[in-house]
N, C-alpha and C. Protein backbone atom coordinates (compact mmCIF):
# COMPACT_ATOMS: atom_id res chain seq x y z
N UNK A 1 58.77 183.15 50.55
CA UNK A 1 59.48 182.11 51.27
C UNK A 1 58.93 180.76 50.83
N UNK A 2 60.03 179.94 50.45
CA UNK A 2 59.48 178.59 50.11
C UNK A 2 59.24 177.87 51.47
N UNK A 3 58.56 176.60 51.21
CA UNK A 3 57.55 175.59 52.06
C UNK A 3 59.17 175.38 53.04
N UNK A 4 60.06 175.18 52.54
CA UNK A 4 60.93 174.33 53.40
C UNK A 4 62.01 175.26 53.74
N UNK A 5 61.57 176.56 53.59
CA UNK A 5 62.38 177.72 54.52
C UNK A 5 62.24 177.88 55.95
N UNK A 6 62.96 177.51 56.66
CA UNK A 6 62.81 177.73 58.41
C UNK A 6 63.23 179.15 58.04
N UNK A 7 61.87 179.86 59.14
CA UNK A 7 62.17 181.42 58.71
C UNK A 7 62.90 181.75 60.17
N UNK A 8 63.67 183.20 60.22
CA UNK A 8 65.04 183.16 61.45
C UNK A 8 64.34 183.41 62.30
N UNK A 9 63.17 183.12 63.07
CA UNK A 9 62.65 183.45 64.15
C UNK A 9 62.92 182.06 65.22
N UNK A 10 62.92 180.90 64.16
CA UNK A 10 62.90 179.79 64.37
C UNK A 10 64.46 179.34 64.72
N UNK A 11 64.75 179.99 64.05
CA UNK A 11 66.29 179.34 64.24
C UNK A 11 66.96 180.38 65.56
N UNK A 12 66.34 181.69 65.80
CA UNK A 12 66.98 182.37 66.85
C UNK A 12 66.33 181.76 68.09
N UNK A 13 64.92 181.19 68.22
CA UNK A 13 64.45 180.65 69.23
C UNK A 13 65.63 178.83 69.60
N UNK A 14 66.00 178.64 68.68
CA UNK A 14 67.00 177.42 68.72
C UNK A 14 67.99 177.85 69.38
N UNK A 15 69.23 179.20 69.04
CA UNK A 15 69.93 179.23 69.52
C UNK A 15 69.82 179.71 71.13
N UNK A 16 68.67 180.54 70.95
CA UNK A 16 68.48 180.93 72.51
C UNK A 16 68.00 179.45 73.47
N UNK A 17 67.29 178.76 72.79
CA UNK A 17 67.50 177.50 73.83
C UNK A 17 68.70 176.72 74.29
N UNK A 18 69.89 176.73 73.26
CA UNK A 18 71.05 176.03 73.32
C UNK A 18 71.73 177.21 74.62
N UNK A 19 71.87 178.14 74.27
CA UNK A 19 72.30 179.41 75.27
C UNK A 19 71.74 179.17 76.43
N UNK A 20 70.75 178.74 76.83
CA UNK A 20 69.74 178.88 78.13
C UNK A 20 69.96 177.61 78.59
N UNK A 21 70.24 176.75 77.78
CA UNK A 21 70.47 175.68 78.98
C UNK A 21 72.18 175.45 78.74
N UNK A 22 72.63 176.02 78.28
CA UNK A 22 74.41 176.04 78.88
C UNK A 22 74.53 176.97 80.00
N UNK A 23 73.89 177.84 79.69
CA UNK A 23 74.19 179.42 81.03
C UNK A 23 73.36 178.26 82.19
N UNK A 24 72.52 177.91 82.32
CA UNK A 24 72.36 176.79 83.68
C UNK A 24 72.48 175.62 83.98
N UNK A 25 73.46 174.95 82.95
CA UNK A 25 74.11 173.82 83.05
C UNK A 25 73.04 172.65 82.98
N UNK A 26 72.12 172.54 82.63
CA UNK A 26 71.43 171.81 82.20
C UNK A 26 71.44 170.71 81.12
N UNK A 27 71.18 169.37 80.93
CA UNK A 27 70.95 168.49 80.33
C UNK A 27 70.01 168.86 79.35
N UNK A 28 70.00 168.45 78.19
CA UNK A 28 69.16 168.58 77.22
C UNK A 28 68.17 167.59 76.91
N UNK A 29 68.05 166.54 77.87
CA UNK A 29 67.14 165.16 77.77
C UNK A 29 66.94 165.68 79.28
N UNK A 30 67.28 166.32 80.21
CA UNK A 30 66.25 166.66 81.36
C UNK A 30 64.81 167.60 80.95
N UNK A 31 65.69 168.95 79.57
CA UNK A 31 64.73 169.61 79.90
C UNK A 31 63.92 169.17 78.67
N UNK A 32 64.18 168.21 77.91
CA UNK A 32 63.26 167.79 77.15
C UNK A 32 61.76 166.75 77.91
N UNK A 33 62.72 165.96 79.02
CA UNK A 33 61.67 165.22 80.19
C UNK A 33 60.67 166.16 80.92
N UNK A 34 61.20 167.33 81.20
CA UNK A 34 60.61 168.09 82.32
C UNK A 34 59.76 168.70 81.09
N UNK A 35 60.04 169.26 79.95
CA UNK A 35 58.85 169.62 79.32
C UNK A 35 57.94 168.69 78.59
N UNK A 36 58.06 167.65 78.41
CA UNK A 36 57.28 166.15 78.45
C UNK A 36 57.31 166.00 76.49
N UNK A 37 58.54 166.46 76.34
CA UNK A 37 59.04 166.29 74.77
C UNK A 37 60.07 165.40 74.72
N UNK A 38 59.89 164.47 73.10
CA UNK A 38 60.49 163.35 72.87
C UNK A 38 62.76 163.98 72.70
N UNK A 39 63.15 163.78 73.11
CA UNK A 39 64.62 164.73 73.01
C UNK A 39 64.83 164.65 71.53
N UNK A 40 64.61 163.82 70.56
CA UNK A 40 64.80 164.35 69.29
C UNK A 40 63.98 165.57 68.49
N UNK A 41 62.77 165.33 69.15
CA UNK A 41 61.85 166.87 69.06
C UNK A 41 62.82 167.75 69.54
N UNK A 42 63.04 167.95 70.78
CA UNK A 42 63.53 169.23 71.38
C UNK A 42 64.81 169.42 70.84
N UNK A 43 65.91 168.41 70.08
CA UNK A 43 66.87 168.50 69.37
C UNK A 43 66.50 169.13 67.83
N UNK A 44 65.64 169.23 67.42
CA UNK A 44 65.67 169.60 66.01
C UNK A 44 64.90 171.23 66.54
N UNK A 45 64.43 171.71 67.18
CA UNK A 45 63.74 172.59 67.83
C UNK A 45 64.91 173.80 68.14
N UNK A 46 66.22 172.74 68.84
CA UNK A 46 67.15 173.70 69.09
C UNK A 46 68.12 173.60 67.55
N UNK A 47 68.34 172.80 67.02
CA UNK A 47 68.94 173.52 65.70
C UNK A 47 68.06 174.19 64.33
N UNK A 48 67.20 174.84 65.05
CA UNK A 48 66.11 175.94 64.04
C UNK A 48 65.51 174.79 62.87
N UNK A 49 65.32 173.54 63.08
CA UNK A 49 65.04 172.57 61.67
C UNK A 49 63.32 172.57 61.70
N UNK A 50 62.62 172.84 62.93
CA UNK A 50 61.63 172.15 63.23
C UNK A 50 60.81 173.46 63.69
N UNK A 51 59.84 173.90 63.54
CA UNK A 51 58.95 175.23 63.90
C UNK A 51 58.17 174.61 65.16
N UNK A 52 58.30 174.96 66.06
CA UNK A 52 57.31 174.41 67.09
C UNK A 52 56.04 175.36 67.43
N UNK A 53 54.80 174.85 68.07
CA UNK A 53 53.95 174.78 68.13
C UNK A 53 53.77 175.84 69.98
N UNK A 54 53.09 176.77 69.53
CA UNK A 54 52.62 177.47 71.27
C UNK A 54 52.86 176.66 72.57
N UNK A 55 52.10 175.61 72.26
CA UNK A 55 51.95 174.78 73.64
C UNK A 55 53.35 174.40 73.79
N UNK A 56 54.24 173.96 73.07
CA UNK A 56 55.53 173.50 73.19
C UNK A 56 56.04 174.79 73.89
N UNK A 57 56.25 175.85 73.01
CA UNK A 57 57.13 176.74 73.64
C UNK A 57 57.09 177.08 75.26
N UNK A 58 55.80 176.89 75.15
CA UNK A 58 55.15 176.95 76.81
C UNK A 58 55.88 176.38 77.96
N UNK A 59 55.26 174.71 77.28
CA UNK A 59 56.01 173.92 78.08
C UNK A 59 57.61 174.21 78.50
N UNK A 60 58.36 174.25 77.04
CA UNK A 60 60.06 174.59 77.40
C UNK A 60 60.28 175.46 78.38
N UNK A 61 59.72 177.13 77.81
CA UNK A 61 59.96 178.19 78.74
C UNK A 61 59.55 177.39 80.42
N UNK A 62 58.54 176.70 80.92
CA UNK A 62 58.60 176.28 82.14
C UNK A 62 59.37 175.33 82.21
N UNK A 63 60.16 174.56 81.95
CA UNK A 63 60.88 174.23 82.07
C UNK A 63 62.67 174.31 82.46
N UNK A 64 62.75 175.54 81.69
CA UNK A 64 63.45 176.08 81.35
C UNK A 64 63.40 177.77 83.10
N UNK A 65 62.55 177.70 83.46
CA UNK A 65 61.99 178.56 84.31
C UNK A 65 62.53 180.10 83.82
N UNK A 66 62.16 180.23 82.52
CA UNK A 66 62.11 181.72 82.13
C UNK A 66 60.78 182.24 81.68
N UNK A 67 60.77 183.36 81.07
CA UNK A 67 59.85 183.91 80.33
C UNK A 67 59.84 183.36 78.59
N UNK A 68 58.60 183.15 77.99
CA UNK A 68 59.03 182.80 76.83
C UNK A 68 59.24 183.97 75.75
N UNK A 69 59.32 185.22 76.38
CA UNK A 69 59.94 186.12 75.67
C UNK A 69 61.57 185.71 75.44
N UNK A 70 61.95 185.48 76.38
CA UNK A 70 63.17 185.12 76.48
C UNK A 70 63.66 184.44 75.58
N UNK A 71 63.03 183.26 75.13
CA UNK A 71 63.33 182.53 73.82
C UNK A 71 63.49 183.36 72.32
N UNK A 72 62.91 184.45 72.46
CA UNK A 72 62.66 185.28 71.00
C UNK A 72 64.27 186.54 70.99
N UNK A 73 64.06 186.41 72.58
CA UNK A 73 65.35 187.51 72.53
C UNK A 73 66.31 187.71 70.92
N UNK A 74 66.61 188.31 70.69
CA UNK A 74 67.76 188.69 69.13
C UNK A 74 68.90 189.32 70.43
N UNK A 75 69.96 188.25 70.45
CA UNK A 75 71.10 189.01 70.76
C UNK A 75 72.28 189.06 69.72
């Protein structure tokens, strides 16, 4: 895999965030506030561009008030 391959773990954790906050009607600059991320972070995060970091995912999943398994889901 080259340097500037987003590998699909990254990009399925994107779509499952876009999914998770439509299924609860959520703002995408709330749950970027409530997880204390800049919304263009959490925008490149949800279109698989950007690999995020543990503590992030953390934060989202509470935010988000799921499990952060949930984010990895493959549906």
């Amino acid at each position: 895999m080259r340097k500037t391959e987003i590998p699909e773990s990254v990009k399925i954790v994107g779509s499952n965030l876009i999914r998770i906050i439509k299924e609860k009607n959520l703002k995408v600059r709330h749950v970027a506030h409530d997880s204390d991320l800049d919304i263009e972070a959490l925008r490149r995060y949800i279109l698989g561009k950007q690999i995020m970091g543990i503590d992030k995912l953390v934060r989202i999943s509470k935010a988000l008030n799921v499990e952060i398994s949930e984010l990895f889901r493959n549906t």
